[in-house]
C-alpha atoms as a PDB file:
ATOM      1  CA  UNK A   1     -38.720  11.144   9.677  1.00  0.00           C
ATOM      2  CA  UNK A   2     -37.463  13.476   7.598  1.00  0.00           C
ATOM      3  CA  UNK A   3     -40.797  15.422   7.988  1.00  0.00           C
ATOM      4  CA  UNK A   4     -39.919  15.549  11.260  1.00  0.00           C
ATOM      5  CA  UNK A   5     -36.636  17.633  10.724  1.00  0.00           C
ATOM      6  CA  UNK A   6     -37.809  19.624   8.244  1.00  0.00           C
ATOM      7  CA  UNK A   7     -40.795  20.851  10.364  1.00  0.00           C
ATOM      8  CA  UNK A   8     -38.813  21.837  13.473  1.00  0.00           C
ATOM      9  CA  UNK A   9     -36.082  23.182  11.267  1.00  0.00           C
ATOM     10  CA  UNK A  10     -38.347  25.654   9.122  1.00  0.00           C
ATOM     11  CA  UNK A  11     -40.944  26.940  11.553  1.00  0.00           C
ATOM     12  CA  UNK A  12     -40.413  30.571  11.717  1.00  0.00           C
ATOM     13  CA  UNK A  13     -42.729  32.381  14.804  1.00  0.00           C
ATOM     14  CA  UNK A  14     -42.540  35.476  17.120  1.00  0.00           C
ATOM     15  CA  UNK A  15     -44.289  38.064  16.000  1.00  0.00           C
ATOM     16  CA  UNK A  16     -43.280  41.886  17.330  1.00  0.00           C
ATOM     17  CA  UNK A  17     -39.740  42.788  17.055  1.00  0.00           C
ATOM     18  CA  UNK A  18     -37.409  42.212  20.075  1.00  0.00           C
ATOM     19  CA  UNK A  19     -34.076  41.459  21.133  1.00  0.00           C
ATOM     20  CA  UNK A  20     -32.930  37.732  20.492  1.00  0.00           C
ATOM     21  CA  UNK A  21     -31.934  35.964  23.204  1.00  0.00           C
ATOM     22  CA  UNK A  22     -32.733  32.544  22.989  1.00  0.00           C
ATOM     23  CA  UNK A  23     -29.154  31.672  22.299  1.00  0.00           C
ATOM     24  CA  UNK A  24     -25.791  32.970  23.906  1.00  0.00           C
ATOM     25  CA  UNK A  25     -22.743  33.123  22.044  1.00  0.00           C
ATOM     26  CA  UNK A  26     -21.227  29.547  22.289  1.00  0.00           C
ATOM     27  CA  UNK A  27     -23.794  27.520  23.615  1.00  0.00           C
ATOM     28  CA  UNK A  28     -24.306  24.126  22.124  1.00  0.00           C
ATOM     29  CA  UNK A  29     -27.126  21.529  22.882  1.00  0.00           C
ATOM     30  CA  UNK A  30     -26.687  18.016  21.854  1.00  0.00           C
ATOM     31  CA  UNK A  31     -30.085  15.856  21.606  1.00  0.00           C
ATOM     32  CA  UNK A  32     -30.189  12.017  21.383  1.00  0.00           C
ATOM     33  CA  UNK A  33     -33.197  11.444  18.931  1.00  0.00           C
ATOM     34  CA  UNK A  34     -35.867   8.615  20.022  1.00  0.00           C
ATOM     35  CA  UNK A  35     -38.183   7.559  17.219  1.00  0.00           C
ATOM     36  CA  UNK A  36     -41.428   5.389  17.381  1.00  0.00           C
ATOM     37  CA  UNK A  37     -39.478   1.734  18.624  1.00  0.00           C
ATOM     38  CA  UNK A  38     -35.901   3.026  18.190  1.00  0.00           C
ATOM     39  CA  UNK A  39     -34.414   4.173  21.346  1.00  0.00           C
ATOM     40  CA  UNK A  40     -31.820   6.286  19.555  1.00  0.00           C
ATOM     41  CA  UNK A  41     -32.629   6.947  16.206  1.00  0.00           C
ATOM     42  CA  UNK A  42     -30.219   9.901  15.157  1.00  0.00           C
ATOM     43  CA  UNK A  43     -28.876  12.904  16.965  1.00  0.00           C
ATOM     44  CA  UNK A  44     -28.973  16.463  16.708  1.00  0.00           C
ATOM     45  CA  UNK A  45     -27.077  19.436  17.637  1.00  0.00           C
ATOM     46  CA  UNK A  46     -27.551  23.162  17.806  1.00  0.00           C
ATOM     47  CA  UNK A  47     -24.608  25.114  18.328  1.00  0.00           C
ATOM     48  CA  UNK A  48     -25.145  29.341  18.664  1.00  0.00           C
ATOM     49  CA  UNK A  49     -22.134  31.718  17.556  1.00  0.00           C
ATOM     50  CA  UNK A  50     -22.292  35.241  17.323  1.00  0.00           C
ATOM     51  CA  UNK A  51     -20.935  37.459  14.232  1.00  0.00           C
ATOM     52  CA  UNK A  52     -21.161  40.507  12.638  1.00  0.00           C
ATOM     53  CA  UNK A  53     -23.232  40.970   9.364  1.00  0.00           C
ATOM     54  CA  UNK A  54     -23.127  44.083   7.035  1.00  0.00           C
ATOM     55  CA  UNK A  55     -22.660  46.117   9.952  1.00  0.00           C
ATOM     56  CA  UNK A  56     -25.262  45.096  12.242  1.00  0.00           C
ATOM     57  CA  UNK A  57     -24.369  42.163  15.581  1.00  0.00           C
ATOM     58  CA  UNK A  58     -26.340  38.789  14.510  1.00  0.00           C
ATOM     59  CA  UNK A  59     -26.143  35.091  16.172  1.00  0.00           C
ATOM     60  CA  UNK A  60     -26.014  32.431  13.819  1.00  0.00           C
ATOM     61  CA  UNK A  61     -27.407  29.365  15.038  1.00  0.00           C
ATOM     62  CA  UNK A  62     -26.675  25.905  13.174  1.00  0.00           C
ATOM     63  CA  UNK A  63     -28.304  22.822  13.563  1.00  0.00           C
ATOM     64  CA  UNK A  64     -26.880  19.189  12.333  1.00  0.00           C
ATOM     65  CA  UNK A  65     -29.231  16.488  12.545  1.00  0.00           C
ATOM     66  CA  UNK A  66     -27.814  12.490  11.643  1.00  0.00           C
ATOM     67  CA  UNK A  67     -29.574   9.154  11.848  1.00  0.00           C
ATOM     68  CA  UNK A  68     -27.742   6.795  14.157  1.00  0.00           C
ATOM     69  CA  UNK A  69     -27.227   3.257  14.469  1.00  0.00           C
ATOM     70  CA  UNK A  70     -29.508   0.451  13.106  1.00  0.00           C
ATOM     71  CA  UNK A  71     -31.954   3.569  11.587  1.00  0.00           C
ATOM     72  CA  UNK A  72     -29.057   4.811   9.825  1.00  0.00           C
ATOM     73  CA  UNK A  73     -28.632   1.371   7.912  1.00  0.00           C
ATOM     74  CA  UNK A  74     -31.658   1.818   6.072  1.00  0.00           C
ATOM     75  CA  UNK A  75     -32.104   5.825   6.372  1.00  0.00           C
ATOM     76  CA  UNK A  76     -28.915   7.361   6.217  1.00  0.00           C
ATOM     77  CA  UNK A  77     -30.114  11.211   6.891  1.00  0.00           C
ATOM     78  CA  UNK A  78     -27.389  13.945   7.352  1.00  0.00           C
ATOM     79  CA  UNK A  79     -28.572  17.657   7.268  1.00  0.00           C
ATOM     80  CA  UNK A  80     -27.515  20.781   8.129  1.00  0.00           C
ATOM     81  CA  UNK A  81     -29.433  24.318   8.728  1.00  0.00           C
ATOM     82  CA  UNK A  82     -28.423  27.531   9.786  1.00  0.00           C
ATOM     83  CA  UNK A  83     -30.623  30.804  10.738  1.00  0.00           C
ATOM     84  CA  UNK A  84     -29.188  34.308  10.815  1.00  0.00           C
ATOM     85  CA  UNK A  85     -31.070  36.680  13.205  1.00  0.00           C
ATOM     86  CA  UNK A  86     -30.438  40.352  13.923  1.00  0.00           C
ATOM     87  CA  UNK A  87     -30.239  40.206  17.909  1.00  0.00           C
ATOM     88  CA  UNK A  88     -31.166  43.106  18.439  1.00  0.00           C
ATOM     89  CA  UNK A  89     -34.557  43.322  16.758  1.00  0.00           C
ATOM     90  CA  UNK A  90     -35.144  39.478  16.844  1.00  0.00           C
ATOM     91  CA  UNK A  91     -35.653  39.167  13.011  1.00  0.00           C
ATOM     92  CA  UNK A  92     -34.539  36.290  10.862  1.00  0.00           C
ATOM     93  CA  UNK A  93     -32.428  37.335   8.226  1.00  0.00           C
ATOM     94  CA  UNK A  94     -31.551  34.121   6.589  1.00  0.00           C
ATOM     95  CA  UNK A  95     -32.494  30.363   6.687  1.00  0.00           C
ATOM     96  CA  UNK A  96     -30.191  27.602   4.924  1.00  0.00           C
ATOM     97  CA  UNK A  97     -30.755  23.585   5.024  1.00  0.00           C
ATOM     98  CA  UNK A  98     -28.764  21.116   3.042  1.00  0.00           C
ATOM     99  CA  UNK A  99     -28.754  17.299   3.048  1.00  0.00           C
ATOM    100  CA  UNK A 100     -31.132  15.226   3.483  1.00  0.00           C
ATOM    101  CA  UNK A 101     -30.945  11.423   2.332  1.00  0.00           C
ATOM    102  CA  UNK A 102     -29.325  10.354  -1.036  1.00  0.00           C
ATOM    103  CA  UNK A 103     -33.241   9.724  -2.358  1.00  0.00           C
ATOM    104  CA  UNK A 104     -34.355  12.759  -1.295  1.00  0.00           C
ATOM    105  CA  UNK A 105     -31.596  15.906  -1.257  1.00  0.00           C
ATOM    106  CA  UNK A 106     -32.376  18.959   0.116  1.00  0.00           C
ATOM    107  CA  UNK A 107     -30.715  22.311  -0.777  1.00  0.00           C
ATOM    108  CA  UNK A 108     -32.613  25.578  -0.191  1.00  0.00           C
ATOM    109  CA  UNK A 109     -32.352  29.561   0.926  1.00  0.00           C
ATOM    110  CA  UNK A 110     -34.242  32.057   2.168  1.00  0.00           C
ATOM    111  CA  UNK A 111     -33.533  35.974   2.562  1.00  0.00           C
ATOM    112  CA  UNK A 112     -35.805  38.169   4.283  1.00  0.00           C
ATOM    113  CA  UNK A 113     -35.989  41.413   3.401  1.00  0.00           C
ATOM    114  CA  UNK A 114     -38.167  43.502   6.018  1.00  0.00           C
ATOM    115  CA  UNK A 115     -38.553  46.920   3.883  1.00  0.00           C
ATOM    116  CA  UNK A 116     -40.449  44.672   1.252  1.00  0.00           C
ATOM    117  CA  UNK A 117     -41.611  42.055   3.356  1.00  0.00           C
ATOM    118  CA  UNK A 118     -40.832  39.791   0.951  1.00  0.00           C
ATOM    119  CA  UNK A 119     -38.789  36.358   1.521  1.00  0.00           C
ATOM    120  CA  UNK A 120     -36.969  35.040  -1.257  1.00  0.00           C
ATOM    121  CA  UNK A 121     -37.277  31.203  -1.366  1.00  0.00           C
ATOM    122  CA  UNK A 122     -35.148  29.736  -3.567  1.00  0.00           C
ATOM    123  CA  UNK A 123     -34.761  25.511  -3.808  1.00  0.00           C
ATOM    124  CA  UNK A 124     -31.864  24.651  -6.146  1.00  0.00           C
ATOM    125  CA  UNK A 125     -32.931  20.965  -6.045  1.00  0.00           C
ATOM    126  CA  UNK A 126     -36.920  21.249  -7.074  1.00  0.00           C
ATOM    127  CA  UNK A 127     -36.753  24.879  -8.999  1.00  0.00           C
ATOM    128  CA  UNK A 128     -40.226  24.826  -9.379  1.00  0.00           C
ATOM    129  CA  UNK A 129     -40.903  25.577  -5.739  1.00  0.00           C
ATOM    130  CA  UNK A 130     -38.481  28.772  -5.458  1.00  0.00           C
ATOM    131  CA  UNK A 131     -41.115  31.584  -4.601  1.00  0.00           C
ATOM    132  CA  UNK A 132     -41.362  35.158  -3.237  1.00  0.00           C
ATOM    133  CA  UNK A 133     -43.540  35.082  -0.312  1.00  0.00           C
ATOM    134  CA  UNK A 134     -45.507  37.979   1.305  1.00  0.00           C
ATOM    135  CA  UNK A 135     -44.508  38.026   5.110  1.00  0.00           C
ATOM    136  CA  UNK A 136     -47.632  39.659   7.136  1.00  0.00           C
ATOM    137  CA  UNK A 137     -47.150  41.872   9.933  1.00  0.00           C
ATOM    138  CA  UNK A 138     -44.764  39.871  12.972  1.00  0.00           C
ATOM    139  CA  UNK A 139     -40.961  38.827  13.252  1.00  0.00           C
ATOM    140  CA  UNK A 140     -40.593  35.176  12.168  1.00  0.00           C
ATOM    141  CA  UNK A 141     -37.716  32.818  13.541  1.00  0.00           C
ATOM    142  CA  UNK A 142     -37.316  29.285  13.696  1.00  0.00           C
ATOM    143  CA  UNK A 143     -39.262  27.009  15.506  1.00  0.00           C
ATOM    144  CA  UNK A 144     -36.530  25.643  17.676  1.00  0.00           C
ATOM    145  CA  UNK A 145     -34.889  29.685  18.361  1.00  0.00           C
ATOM    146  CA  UNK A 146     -38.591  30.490  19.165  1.00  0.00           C
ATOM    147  CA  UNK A 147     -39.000  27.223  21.615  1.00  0.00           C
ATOM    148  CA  UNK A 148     -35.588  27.876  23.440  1.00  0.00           C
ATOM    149  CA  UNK A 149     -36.665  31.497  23.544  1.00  0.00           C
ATOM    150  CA  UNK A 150     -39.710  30.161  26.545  1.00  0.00           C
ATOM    151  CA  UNK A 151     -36.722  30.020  28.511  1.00  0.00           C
ATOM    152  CA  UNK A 152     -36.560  33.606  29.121  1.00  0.00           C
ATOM    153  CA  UNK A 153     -40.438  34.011  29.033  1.00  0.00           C
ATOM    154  CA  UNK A 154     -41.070  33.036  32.216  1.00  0.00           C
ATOM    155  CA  UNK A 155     -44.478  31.448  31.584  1.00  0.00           C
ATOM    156  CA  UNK A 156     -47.477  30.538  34.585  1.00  0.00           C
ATOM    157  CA  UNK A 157     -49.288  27.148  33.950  1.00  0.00           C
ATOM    158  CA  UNK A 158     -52.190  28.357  31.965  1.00  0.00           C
ATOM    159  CA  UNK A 159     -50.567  31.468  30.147  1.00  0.00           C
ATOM    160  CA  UNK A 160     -49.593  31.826  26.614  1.00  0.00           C
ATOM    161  CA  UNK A 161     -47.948  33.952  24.065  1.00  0.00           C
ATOM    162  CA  UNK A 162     -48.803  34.277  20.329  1.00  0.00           C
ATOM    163  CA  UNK A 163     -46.513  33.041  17.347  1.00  0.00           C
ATOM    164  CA  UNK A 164     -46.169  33.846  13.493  1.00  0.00           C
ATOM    165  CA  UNK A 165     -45.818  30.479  12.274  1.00  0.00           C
ATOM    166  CA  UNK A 166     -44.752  29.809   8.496  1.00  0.00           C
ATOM    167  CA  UNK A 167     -45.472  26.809   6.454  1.00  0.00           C
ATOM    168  CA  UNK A 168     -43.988  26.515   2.907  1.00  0.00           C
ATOM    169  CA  UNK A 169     -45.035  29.719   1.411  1.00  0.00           C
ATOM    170  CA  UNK A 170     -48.111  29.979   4.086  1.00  0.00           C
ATOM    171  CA  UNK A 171     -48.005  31.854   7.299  1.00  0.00           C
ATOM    172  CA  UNK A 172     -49.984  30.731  10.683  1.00  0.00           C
ATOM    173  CA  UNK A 173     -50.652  31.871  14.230  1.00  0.00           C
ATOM    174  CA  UNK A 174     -50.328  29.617  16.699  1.00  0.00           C
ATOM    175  CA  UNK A 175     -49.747  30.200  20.307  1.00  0.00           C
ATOM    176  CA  UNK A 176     -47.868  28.301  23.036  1.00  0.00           C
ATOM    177  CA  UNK A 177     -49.289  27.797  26.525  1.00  0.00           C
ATOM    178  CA  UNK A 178     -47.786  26.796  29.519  1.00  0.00           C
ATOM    179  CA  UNK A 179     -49.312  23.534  30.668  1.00  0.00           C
ATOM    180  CA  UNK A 180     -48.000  22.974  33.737  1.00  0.00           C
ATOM    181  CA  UNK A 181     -45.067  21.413  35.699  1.00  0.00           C
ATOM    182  CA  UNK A 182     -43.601  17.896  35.503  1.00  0.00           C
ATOM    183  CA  UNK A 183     -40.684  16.038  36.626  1.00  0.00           C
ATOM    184  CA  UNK A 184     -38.612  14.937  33.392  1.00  0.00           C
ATOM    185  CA  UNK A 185     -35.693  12.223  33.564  1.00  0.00           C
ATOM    186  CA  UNK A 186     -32.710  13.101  31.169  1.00  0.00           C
ATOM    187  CA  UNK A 187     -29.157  11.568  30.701  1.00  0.00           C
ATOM    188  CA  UNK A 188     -28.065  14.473  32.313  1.00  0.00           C
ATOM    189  CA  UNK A 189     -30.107  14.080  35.404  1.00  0.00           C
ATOM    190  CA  UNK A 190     -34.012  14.380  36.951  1.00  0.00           C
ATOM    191  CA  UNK A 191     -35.509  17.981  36.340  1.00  0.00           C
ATOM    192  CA  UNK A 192     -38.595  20.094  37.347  1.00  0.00           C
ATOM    193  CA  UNK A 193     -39.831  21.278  33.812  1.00  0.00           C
ATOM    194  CA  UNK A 194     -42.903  23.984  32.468  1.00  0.00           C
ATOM    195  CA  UNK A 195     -44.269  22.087  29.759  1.00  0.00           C
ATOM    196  CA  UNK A 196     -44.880  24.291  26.882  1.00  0.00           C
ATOM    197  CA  UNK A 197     -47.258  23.454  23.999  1.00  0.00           C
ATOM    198  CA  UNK A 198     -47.601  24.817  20.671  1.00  0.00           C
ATOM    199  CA  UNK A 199     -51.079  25.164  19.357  1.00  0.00           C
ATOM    200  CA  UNK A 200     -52.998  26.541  16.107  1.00  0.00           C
ATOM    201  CA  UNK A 201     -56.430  27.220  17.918  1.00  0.00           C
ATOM    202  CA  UNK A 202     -58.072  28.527  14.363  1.00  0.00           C
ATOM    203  CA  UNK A 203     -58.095  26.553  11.002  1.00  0.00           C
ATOM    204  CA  UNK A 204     -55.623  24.324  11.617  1.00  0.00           C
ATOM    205  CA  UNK A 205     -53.420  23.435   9.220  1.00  0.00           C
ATOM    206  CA  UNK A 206     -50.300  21.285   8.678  1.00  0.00           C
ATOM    207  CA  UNK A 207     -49.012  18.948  11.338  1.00  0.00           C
ATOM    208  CA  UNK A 208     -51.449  20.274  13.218  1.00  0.00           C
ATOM    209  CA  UNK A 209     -54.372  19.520  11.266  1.00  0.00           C
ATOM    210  CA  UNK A 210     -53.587  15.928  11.328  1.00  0.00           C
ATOM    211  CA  UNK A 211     -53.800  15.605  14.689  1.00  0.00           C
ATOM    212  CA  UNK A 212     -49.946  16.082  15.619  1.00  0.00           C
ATOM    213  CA  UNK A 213     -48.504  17.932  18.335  1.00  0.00           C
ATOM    214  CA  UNK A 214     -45.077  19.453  19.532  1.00  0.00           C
ATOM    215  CA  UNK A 215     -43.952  19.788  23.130  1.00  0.00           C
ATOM    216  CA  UNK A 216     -40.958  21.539  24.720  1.00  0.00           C
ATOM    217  CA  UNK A 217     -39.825  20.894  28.856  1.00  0.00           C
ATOM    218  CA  UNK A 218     -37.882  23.767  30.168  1.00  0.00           C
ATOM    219  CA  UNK A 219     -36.257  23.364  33.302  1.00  0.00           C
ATOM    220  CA  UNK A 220     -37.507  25.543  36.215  1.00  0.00           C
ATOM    221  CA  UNK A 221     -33.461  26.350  37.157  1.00  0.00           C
ATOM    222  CA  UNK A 222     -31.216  29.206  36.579  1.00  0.00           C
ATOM    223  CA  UNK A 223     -30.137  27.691  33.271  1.00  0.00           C
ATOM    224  CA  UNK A 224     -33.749  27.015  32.377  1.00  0.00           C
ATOM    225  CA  UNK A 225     -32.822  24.690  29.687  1.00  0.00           C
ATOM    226  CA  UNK A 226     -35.132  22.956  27.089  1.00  0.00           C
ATOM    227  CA  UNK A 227     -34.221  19.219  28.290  1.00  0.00           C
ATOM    228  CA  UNK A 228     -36.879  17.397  25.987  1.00  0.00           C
ATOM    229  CA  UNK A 229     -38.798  18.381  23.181  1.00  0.00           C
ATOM    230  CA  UNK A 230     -41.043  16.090  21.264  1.00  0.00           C
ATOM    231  CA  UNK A 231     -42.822  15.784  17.772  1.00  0.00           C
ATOM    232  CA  UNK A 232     -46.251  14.238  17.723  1.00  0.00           C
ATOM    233  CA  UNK A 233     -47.034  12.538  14.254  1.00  0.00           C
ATOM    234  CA  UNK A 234     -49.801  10.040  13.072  1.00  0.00           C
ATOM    235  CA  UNK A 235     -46.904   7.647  12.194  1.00  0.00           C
ATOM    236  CA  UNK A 236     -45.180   7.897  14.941  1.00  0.00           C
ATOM    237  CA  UNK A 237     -43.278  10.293  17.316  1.00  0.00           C
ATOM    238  CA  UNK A 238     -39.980  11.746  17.567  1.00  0.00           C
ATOM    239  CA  UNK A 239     -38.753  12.737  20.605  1.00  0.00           C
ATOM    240  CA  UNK A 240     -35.116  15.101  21.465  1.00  0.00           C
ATOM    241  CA  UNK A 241     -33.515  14.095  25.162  1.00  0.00           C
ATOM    242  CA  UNK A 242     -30.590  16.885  25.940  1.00  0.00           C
ATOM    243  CA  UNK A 243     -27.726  14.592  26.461  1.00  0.00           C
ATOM    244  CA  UNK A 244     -25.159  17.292  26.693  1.00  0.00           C
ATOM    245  CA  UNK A 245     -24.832  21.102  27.068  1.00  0.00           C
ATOM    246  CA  UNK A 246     -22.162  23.335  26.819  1.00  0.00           C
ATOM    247  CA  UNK A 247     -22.615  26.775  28.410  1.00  0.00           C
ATOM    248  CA  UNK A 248     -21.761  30.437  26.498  1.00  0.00           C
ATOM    249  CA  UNK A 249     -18.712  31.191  25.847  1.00  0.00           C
ATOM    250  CA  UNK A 250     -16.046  33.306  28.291  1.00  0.00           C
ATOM    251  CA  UNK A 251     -16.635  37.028  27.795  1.00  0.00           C
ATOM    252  CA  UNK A 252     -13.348  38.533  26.041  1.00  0.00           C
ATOM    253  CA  UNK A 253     -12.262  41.353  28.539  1.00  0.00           C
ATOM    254  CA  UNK A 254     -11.006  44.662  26.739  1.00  0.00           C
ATOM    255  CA  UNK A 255      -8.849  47.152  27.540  1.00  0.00           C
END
């Protein structure tokens, strides 16, 4: 499970720089957590808030994953990650996670620094895997920001868009192609989705290379919301049902 988190936590994709706008100041998803048997294995919520950084207008986008219920008796999980990204060229600036189980803590950062396209990795739990890592030509961002970020794409059944996709110290292109419609049941309601899935069509490596896949449902609506997303794995499969949403927050009128 925690593989699970940590992969859709520490994706970065989107290559070429352009405005962010996956997230709007004050939204928040919350996402009951299925996994293999259990119904409702932990929950997780991404909440958006926009700040200023050195100067420059960034979002910061936090996500707090917990196990729930009778999972949480044997796998008590609580983390917490945060991504800074410019919004208006789209780049990630930062990436945080803390937490993880009592077995197995997790505490790293990463800064990316664009004139040296270098990102500075640095794990204060397991020192030995702090690393300065080349990043090739593209804009990364998190998996999830780059997955909400199909809402404003727009996709066809059939069309795709390339991704930058990083694991560990490696990078990867993958695309995601639209797949087609389907008709998704939520606590929230019954929606028309696009079904988008994330591919690595060369070499693939990672989850991917063992056969997993990831799927996002994006409601064909004004809101165009990602209502379900889903994580593939040989052991099992994890899957996020948007059980509440909270809209952007009120602009502040000046004078």
């Amino acid at each position: 499970m925690k593989l699970s988190w940590s992969l859709l936590l520490c994706l970065p994709a989107l290559a070429g720089a352009a405005p962010f706008t996956a997230f709007h100041d004050g939204e928040t998803f919350t996402y009951k957590v299925g996994f293999a048997i259990f119904g409702h294995a932990g929950d997780l919520v991404i909440t958006a808030r926009d700040q200023q950084r050195d100067g420059a207008a960034v979002v910061s986008v936090t996500t707090d994953t917990k196990s729930h219920g009778i999972v949480r008796g044997f796998y008590a999980f609580d983390n917490k990650a945060e991504v800074v990204i410019n919004k208006a060229s789209g780049q990630m600036l930062l990436v945080k996670e803390s937490g993880g189980t009592k077995d197995r803590p997790t505490d790293t950062e990463t800064v990316f620094n664009y004139q040296t396209r270098i990102a500075s990795h640095i794990d204060h739990i397991r020192t030995g895997r702090s690393a300065e890592i080349p990043i090739p030509a593209g804009e990364p961002v998190d998996l999830l920001s780059a997955l909400v970020q199909t809402r404003d794409w727009h996709l066809k059944p059939g069309e795709k868009r390339d991704l930058l996709v990083q694991f560990g110290p490696d990078f990867y292109p993958i695309s995601i192609r639209a797949e087609g419609y389907e008709e998704v049941y939520t606590p929230r309601g019954t929606y028309k989705t696009l079904v988008l899935v994330p591919r690595m069509e060369k070499d693939p490596q990672g989850v991917f290379k063992k056969g997993g896949e990831i799927k996002v449902w994006i409601s064909q609506d004004a809101a165009n919301l990602p209502v379900k997303m889903q994580l593939k794995l040989n052991y099992g499969t994890a899957t996020l049902m948007l059980t509440d949403y909270k809209s952007a927050a009120p602009a502040v009128a000046t004078k």
